[in-house]
PDB file of N, CA and C in Angstrom:
ATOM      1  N   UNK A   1     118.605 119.412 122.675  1.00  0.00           N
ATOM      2  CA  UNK A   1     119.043 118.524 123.739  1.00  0.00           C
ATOM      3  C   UNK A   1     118.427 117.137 123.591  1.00  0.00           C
ATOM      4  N   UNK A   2     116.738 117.183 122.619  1.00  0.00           N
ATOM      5  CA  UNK A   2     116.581 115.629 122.314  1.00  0.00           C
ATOM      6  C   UNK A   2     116.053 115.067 123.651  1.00  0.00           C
ATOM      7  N   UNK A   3     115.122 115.834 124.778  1.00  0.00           N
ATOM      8  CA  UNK A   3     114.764 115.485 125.764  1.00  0.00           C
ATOM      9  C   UNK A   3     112.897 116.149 125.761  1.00  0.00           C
ATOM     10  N   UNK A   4     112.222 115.250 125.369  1.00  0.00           N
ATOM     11  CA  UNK A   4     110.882 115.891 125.088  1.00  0.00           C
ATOM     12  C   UNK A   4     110.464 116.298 126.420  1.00  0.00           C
ATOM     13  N   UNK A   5     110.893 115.824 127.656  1.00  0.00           N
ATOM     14  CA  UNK A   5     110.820 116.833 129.097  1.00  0.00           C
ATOM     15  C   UNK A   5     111.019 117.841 128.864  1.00  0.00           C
ATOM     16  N   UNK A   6     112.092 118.435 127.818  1.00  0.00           N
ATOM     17  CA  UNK A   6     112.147 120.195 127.627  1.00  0.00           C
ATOM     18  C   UNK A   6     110.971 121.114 127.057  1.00  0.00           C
ATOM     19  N   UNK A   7     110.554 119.966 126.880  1.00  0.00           N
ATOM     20  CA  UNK A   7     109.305 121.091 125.646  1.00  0.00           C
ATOM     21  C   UNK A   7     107.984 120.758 126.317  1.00  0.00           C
ATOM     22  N   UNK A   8     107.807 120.327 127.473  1.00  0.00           N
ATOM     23  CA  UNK A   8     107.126 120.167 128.260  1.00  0.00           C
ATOM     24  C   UNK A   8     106.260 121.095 128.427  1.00  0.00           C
ATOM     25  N   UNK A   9     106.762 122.185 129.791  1.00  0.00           N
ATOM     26  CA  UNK A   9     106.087 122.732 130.074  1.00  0.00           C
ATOM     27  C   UNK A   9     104.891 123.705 129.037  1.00  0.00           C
ATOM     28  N   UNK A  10     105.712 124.107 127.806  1.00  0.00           N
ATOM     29  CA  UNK A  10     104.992 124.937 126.312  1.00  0.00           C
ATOM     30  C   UNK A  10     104.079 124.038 125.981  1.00  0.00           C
ATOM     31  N   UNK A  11     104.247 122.982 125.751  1.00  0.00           N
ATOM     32  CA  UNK A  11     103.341 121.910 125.376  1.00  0.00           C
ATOM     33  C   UNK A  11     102.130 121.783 126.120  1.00  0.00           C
ATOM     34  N   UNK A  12     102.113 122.030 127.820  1.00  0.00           N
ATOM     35  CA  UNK A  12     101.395 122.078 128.350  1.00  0.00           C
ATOM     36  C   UNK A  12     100.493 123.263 128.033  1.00  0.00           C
ATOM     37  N   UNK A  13     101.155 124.294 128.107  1.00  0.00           N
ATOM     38  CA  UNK A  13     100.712 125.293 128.007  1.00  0.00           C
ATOM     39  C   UNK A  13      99.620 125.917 126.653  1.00  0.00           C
ATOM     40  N   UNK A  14     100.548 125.032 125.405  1.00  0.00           N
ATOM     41  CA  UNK A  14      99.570 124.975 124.288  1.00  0.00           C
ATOM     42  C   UNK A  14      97.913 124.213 124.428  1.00  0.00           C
ATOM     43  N   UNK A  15      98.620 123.058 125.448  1.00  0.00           N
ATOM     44  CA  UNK A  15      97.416 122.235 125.695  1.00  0.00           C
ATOM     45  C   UNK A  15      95.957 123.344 126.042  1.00  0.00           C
ATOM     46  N   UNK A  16      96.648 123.908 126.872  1.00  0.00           N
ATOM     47  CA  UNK A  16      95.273 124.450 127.857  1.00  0.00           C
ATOM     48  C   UNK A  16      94.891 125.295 127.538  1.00  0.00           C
ATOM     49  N   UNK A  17      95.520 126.414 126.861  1.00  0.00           N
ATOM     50  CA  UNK A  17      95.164 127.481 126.031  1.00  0.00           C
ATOM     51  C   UNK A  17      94.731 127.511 124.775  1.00  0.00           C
ATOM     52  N   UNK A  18      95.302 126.517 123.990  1.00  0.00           N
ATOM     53  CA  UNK A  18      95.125 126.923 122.531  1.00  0.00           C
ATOM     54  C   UNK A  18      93.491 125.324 122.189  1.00  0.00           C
ATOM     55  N   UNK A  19      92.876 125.810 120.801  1.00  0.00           N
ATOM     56  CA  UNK A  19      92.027 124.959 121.053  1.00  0.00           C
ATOM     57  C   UNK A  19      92.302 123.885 120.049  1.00  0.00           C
ATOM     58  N   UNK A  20      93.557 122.885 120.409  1.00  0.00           N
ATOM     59  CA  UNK A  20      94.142 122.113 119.419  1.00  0.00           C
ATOM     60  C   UNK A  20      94.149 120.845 120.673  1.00  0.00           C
ATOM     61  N   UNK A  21      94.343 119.682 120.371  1.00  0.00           N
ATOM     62  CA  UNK A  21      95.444 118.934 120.726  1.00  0.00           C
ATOM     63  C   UNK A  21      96.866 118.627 120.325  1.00  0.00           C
ATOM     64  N   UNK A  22      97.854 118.553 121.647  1.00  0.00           N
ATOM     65  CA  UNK A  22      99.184 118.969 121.789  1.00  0.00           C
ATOM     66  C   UNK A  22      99.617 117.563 121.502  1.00  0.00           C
ATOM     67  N   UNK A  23     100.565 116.364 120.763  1.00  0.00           N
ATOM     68  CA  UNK A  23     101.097 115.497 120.708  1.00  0.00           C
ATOM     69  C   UNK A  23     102.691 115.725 121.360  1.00  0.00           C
ATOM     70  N   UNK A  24     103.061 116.016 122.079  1.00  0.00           N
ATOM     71  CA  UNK A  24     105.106 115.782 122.456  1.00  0.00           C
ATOM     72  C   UNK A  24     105.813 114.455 122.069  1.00  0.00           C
ATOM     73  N   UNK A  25     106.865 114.681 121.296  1.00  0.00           N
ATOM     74  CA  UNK A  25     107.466 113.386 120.839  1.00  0.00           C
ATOM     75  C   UNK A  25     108.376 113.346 121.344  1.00  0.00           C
ATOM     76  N   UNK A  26     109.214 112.357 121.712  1.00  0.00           N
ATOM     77  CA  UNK A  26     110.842 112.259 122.225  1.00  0.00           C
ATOM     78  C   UNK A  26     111.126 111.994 120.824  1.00  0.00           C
ATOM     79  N   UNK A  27     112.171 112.375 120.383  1.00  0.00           N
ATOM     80  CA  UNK A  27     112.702 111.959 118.787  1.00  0.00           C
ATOM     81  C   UNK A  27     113.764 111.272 118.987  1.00  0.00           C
ATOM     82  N   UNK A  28     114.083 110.367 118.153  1.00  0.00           N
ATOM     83  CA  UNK A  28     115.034 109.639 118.367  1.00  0.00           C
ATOM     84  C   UNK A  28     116.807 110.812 117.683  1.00  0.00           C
ATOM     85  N   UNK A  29     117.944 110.012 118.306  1.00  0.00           N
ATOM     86  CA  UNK A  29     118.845 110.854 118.081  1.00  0.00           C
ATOM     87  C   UNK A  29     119.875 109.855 117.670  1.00  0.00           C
ATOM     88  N   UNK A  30     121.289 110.811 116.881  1.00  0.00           N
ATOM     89  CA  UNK A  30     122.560 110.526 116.727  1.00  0.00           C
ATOM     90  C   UNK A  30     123.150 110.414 117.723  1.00  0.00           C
ATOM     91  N   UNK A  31     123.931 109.644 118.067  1.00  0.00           N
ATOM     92  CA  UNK A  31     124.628 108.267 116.774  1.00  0.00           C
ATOM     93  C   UNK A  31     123.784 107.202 116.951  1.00  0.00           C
ATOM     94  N   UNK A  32     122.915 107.002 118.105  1.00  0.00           N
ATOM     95  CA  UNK A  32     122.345 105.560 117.641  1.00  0.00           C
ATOM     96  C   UNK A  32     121.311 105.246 116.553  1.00  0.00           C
ATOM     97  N   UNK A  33     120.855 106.724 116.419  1.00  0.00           N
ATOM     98  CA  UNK A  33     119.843 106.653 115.420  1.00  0.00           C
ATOM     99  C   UNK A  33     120.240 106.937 114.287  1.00  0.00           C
ATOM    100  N   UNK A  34     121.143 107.362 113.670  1.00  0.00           N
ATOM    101  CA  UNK A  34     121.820 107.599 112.336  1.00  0.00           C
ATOM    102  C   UNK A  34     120.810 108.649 111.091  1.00  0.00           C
ATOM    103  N   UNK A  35     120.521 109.050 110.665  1.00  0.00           N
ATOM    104  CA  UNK A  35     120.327 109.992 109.694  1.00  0.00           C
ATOM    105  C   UNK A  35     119.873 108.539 108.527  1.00  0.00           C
ATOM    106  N   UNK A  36     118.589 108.371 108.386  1.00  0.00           N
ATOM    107  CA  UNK A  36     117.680 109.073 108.000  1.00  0.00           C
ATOM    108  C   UNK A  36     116.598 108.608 109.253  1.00  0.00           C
ATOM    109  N   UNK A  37     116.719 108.079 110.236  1.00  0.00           N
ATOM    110  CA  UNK A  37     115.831 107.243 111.142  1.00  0.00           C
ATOM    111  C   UNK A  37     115.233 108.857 111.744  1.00  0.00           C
ATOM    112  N   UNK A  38     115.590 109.950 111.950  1.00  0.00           N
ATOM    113  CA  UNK A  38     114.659 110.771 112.997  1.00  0.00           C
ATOM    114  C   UNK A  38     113.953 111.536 111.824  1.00  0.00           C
ATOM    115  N   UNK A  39     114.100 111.826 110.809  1.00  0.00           N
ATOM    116  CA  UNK A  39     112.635 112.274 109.682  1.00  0.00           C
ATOM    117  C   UNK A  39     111.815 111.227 109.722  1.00  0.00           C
ATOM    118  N   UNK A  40     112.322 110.225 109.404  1.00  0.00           N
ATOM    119  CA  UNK A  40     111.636 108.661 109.314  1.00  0.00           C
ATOM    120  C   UNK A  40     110.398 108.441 110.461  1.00  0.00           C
ATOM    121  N   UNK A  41     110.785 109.066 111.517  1.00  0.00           N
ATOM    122  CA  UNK A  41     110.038 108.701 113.052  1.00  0.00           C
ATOM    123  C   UNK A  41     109.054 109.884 112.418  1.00  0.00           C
ATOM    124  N   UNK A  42     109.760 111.214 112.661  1.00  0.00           N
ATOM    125  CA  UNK A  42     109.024 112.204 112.361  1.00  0.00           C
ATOM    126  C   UNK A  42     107.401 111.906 112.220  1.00  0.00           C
ATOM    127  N   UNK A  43     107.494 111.422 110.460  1.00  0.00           N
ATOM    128  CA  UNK A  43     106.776 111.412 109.521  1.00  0.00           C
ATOM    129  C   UNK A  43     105.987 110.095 110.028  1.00  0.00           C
ATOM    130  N   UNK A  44     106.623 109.371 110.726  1.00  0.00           N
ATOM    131  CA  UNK A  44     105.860 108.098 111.168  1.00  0.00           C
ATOM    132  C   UNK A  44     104.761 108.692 111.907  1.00  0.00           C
ATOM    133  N   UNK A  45     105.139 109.351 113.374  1.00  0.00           N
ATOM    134  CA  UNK A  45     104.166 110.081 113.988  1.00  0.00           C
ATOM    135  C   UNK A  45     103.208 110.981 113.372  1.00  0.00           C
ATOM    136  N   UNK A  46     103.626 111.622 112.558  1.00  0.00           N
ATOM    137  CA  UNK A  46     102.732 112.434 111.846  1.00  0.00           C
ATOM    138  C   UNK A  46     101.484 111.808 111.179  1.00  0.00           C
ATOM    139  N   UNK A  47     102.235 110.574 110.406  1.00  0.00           N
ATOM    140  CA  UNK A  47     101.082 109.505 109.551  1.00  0.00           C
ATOM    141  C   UNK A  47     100.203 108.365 110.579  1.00  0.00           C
ATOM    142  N   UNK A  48     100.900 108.493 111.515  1.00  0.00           N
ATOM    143  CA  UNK A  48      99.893 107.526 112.949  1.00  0.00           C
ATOM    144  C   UNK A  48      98.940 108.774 113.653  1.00  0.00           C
ATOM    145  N   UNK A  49      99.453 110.083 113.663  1.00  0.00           N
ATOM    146  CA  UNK A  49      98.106 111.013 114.560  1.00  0.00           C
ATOM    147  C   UNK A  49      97.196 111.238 113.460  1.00  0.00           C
ATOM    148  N   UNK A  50      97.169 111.256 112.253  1.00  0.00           N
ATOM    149  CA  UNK A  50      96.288 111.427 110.940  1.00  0.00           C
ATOM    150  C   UNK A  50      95.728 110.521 110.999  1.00  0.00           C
ATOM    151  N   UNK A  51      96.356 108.881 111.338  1.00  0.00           N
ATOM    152  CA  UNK A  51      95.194 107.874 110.986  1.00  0.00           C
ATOM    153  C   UNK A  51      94.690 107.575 112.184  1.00  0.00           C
ATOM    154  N   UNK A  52      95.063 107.949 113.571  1.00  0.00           N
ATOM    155  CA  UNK A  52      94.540 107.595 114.371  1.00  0.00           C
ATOM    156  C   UNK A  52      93.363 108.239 115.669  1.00  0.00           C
ATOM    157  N   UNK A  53      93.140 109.679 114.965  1.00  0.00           N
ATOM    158  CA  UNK A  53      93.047 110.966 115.585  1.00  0.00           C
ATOM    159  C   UNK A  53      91.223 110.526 115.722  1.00  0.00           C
ATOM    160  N   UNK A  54      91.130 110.023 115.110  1.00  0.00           N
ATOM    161  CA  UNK A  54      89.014 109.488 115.593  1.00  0.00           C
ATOM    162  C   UNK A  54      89.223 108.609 116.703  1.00  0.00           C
ATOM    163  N   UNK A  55      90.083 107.795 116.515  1.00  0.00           N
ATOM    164  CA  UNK A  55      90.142 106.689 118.103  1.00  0.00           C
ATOM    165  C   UNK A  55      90.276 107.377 119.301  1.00  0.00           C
ATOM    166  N   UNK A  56      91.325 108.658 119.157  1.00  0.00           N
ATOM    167  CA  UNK A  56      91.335 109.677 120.450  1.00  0.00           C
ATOM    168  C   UNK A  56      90.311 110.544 120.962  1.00  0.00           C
ATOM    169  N   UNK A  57      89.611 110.819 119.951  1.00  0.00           N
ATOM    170  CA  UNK A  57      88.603 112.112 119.753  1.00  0.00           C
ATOM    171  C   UNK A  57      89.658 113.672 118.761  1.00  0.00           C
ATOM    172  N   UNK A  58      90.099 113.254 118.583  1.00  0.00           N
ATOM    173  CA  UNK A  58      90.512 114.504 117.098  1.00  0.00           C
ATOM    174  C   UNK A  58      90.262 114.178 116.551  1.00  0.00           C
ATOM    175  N   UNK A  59      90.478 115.412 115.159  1.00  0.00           N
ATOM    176  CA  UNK A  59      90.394 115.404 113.998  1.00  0.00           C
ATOM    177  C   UNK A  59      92.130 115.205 112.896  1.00  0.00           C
ATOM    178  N   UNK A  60      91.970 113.803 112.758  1.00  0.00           N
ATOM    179  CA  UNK A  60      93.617 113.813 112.214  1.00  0.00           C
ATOM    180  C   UNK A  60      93.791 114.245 110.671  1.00  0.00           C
ATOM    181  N   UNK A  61      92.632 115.008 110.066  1.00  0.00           N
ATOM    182  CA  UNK A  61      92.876 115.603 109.026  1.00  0.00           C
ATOM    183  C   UNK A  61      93.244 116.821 109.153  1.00  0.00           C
ATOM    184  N   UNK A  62      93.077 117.749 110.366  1.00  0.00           N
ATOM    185  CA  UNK A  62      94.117 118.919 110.864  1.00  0.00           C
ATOM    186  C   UNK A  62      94.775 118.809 111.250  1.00  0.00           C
ATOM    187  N   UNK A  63      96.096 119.101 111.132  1.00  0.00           N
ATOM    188  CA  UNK A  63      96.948 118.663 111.670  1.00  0.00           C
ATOM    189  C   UNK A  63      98.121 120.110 111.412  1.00  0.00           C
ATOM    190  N   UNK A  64      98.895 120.254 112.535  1.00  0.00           N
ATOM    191  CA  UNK A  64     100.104 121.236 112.348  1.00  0.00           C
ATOM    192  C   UNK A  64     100.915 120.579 113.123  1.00  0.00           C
ATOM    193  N   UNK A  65     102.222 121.192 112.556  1.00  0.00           N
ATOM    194  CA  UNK A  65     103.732 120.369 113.186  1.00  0.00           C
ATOM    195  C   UNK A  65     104.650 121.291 113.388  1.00  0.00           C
ATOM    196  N   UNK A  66     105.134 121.457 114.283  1.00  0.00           N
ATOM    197  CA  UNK A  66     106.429 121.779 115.072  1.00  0.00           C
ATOM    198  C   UNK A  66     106.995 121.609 115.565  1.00  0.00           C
ATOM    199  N   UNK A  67     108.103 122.261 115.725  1.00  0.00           N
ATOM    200  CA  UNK A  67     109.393 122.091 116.910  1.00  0.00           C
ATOM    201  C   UNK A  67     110.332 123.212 117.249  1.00  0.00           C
ATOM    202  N   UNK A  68     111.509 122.822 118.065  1.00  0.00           N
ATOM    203  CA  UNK A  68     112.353 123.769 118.597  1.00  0.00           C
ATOM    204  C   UNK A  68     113.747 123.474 117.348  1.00  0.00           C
ATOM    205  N   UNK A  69     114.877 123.990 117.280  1.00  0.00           N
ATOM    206  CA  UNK A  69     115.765 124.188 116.568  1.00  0.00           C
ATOM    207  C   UNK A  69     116.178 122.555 115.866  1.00  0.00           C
ATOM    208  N   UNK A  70     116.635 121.294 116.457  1.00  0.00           N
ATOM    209  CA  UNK A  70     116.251 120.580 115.235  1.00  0.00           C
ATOM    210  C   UNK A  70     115.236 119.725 115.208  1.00  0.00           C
ATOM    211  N   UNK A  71     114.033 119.626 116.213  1.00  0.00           N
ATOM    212  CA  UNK A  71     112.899 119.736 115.863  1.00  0.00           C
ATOM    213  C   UNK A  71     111.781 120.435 115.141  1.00  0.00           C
ATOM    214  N   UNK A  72     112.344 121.232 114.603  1.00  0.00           N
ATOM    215  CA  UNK A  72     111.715 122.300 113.818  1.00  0.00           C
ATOM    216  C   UNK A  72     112.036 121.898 112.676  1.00  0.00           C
ATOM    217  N   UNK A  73     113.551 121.114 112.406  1.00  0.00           N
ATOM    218  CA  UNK A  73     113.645 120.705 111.080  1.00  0.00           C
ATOM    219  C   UNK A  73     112.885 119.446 110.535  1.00  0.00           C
ATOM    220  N   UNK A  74     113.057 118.803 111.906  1.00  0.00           N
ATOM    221  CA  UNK A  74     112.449 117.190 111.202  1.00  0.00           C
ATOM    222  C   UNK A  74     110.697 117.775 111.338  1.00  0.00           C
ATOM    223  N   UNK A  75     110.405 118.533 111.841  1.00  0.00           N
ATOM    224  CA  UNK A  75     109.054 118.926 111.752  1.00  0.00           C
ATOM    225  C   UNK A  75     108.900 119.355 110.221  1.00  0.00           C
ATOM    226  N   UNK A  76     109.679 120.247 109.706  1.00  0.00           N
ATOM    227  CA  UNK A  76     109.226 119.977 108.182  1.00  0.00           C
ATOM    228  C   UNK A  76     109.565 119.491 107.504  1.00  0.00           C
ATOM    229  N   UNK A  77     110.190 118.548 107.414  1.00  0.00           N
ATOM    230  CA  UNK A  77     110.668 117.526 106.930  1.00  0.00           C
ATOM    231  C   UNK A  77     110.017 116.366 107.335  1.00  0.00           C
ATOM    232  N   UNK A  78     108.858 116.226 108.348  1.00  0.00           N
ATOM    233  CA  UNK A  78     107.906 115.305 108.465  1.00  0.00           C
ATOM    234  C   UNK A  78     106.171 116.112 107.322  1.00  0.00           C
ATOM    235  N   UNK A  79     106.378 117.160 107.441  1.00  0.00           N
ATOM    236  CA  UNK A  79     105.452 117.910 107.004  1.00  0.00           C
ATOM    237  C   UNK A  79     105.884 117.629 104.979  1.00  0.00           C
ATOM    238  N   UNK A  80     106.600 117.993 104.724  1.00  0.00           N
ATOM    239  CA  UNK A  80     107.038 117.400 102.761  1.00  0.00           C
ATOM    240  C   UNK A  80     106.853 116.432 103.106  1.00  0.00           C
ATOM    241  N   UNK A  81     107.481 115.332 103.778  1.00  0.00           N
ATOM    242  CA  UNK A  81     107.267 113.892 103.297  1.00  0.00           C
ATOM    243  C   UNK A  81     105.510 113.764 103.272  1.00  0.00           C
ATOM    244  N   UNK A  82     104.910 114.298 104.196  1.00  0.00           N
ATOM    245  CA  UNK A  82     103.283 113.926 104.448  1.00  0.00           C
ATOM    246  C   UNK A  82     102.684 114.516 102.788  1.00  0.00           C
TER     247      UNK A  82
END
C-alpha cells in the first residue's frame, strides 16, 4: 500500500521488544517515482543509518533490513547494492 503508517504498529513493537533499533521508511512509489528511484532510496537509507548510526547512539555497522511484500524486495535489493 506504500503507507509506512502500516508497518507501524510491528515496528513499534520490534522497537520495544527486540534489542535493535527500528528505522520505518515511507518509500517512495510508482508512477511518480519511476523504477529505479525506490531501490535507489532504499539503499540511500541504508548507506545514511551506517554512516550515521554514532550521531544517534547505534551501531551502523549492524545493520538488518526488511520489509513487507514490496518492501521486502527493495529491502534486498538495498541489502546487494550495500
Amino acid at each position: 500500500m506504500g503507507h509506512y503508517e502500516m508497518d507501524d504498529a510491528m515496528c513499534r513493537y520490534l522497537a520495544a521488544n527486540a534489542p535493535a533499533i527500528v528505522v520505518n521508511v515511507d518509500c517512495l512509489l510508482a508512477p511518480q517515482h519511476p523504477f529505479p528511484a525506490p531501490p535507489k532510496q532504499a539503499y540511500e537509507v541504508v548507506r545514511w543509518v551506517a554512516a550515521h548510526g554514532a550521531d544517534h547512539g547505534w551501531d551502523g555497522s549492524r545493520l538488518g533490513v526488511g520489509g513487507q511484500s514490496a518492501g521486502g524486495g527493495l529491502a534486498a535489493s538495498a541489502a546487494r547494492q550495500a
